[in-house]
Protein backbone atom coordinates (compact mmCIF):
# COMPACT_ATOMS: atom_id res chain seq x y z
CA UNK A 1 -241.49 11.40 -64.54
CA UNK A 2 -244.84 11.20 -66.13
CA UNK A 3 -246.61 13.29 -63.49
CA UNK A 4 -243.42 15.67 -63.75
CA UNK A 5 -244.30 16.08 -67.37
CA UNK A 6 -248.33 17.00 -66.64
CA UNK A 7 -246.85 19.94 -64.05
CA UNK A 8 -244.31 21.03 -66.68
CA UNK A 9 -246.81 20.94 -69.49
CA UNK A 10 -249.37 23.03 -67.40
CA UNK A 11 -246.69 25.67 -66.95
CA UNK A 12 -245.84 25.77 -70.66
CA UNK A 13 -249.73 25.72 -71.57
CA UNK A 14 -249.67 22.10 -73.13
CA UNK A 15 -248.55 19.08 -73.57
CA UNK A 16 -244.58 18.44 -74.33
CA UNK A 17 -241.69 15.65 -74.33
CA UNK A 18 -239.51 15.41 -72.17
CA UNK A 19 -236.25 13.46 -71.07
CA UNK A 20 -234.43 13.93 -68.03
CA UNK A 21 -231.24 15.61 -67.48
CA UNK A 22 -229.04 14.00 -65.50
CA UNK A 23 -229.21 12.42 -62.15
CA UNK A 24 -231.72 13.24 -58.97
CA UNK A 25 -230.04 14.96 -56.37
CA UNK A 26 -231.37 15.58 -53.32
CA UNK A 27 -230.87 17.34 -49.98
CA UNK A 28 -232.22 17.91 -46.66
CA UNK A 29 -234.36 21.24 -45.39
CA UNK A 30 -235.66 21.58 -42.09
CA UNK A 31 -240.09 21.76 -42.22
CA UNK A 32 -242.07 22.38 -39.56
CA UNK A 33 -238.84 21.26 -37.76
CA UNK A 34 -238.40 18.32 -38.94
CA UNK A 35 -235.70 17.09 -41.61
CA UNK A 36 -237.49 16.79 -45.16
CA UNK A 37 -235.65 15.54 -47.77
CA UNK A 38 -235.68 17.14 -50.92
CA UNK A 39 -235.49 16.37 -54.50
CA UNK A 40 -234.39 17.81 -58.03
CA UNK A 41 -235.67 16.83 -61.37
CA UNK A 42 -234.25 18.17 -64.01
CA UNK A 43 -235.70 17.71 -67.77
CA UNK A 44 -234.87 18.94 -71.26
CA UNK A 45 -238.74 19.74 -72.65
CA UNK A 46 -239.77 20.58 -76.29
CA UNK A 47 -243.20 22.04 -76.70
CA UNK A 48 -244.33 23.79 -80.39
CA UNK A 49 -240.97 23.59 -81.16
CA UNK A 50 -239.27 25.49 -78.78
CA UNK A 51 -236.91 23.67 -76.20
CA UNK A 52 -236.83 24.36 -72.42
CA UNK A 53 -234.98 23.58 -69.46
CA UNK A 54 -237.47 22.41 -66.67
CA UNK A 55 -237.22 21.84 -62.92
CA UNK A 56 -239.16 19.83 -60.77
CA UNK A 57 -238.68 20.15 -56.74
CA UNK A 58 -240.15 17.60 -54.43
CA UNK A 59 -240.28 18.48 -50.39
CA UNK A 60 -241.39 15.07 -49.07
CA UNK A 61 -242.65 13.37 -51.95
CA UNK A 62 -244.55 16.11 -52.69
CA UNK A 63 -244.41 18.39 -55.67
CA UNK A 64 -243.73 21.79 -54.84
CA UNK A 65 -241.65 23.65 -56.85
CA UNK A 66 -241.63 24.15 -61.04
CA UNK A 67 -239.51 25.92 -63.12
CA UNK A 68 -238.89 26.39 -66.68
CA UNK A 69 -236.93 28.49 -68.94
CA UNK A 70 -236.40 28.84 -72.77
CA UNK A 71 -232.85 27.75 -74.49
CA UNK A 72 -234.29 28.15 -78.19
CA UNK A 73 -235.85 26.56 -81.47
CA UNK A 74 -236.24 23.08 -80.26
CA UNK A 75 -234.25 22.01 -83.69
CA UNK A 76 -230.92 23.89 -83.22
CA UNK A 77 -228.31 23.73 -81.02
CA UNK A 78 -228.52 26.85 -78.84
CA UNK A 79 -226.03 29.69 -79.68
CA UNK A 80 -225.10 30.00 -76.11
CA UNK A 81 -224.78 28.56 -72.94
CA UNK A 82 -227.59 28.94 -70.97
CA UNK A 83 -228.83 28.47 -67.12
CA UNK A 84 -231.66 28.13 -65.05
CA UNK A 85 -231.77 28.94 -61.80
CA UNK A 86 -234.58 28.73 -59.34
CA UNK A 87 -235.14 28.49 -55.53
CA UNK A 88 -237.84 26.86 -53.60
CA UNK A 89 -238.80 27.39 -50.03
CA UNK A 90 -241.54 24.62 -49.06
CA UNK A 91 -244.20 25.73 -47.28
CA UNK A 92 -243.04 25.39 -43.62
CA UNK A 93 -239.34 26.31 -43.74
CA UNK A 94 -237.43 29.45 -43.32
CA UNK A 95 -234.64 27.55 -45.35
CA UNK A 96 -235.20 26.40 -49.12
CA UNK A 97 -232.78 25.22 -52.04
CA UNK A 98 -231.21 26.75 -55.35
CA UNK A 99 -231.58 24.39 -58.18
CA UNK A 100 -229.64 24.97 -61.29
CA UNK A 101 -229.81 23.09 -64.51
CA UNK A 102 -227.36 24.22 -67.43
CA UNK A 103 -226.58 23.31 -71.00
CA UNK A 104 -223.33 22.15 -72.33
CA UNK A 105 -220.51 24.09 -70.92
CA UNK A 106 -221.65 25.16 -67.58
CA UNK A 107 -220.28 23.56 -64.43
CA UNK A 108 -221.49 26.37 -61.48
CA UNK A 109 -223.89 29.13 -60.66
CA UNK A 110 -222.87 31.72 -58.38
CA UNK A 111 -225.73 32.93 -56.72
CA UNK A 112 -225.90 36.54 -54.94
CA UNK A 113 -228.45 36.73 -52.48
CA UNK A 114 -229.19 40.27 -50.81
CA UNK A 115 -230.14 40.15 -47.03
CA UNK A 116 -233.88 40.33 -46.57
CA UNK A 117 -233.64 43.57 -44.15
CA UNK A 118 -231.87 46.09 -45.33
CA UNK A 119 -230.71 48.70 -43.07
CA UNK A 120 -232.64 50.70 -40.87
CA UNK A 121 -231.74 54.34 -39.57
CA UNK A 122 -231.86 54.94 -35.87
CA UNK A 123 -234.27 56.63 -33.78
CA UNK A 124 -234.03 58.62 -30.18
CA UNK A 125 -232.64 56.10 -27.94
CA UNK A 126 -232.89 53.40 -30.69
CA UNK A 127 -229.36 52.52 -32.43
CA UNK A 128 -229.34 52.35 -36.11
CA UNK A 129 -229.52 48.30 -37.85
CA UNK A 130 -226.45 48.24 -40.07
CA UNK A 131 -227.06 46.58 -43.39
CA UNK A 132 -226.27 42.78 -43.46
CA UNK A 133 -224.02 42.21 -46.25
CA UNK A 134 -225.18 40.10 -49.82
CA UNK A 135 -223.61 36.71 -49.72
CA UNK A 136 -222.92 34.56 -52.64
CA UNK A 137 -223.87 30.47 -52.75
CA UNK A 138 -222.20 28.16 -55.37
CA UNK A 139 -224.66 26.10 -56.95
CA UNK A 140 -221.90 22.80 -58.22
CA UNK A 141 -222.04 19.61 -60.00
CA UNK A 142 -221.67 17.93 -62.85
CA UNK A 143 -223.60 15.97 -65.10
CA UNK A 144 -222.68 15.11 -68.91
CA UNK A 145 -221.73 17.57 -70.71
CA UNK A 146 -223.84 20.47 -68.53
CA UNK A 147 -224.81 21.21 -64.80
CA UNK A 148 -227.57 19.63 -62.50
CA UNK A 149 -226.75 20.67 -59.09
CA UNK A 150 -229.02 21.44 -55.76
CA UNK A 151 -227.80 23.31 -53.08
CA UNK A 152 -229.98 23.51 -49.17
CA UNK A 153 -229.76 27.31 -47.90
CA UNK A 154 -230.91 28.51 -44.26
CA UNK A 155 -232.66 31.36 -44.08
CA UNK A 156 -232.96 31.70 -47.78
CA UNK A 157 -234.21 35.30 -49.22
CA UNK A 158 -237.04 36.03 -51.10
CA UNK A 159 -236.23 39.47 -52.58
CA UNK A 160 -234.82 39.01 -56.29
CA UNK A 161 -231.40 37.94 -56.65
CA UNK A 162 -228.69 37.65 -59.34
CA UNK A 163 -226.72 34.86 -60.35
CA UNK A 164 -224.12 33.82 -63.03
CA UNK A 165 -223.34 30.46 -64.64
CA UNK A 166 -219.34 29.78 -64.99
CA UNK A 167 -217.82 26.54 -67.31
CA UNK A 168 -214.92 24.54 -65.75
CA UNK A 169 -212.45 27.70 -66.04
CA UNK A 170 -214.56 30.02 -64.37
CA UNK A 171 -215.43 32.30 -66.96
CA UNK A 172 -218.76 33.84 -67.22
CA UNK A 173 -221.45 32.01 -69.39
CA UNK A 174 -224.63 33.58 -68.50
CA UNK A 175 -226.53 36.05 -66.44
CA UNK A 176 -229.37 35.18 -64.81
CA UNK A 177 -232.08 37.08 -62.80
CA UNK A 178 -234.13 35.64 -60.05
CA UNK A 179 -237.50 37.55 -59.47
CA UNK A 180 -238.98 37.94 -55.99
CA UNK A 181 -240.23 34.93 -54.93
CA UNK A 182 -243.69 34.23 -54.26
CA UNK A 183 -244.43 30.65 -52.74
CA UNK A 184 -244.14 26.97 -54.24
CA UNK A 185 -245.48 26.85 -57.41
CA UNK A 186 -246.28 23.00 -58.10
């Protein structure tokens, strides 16, 4: 945890506390064509008195993925639910995961991932490429009294994506956009 605290402070610009949220969970991506495990680490950060919500992905043992994103004054309880959702694709592999760490209340993330092609309009003696249709992963699990949950994905997108954190009853907690994604940021 201590080196996942030096990556997490470098992407909030300093250093921070942290304490882990929940349980590791792992799963299995294919690299280079092999099976790599990978693993989730989620933490609950302060730094200058704002609190976060922090990921750290390992492919391998390796570092390769960090997230982070603001829940509010590090002092109060935050007003609302809130999620963070982030996918990783290590270097090597077509497939990645979805990692999703919430606050109290939330129990899934529904992501909505739009195919990476979209359609293409025919030419002469060329038929037309229909559109592939979006399709929707459920990020799940459990962990105290919010989520950590990590899900593997083939073939996972890189254009942006939406997704939506839901409690135990399925209602809608928060929204949540995923920008395009660029490549592992350790």
């Amino acid at each position: 945890w201590y080196d996942d605290g030096q990556l997490i402070g470098r992407r909030l610009g300093g250093p921070v506390e942290l304490v882990q949220a929940g349980p590791v969970r792992s799963a299995s991506v294919g690299v280079n064509g092999r099976p790599t495990k990978v693993e989730l680490r989620a933490y609950e950060v302060v730094r200058g008195g704002t609190r976060y919500l922090a990921t750290v992905v390992r492919s391998g043992g390796a570092a390769t993925c960090t997230d982070t994103a603001i829940v509010g004054p590090a002092d109060s309880v935050p007003a609302k639910p809130v999620a963070l959702v982030a996918r990783c694709i290590p270097r090597g592999s077509t497939g990645g995961v979805l990692a999703a760490v919430g606050t109290r209340g939330v129990r899934s993330v529904l992501v909505t991932l739009a195919p990476a092609t979209p359609a293409a309009p025919g030419r002469p003696g060329v038929p037309s490429r229909p559109a592939q249709p979006a399709r929707t992963v459920s990020v799940t699990g459990a962990s105290g009294s919010g989520l950590v949950a990590l899900t593997a994905v083939s073939q996972l997108p890189t254009n942006p994506a939406s997704a939506v954190a839901r409690d135990v009853g399925n209602h809608q907690l928060d929204r949540v956009s995923l920008p395009a994604y660029k490549a592992p940021r350790p």
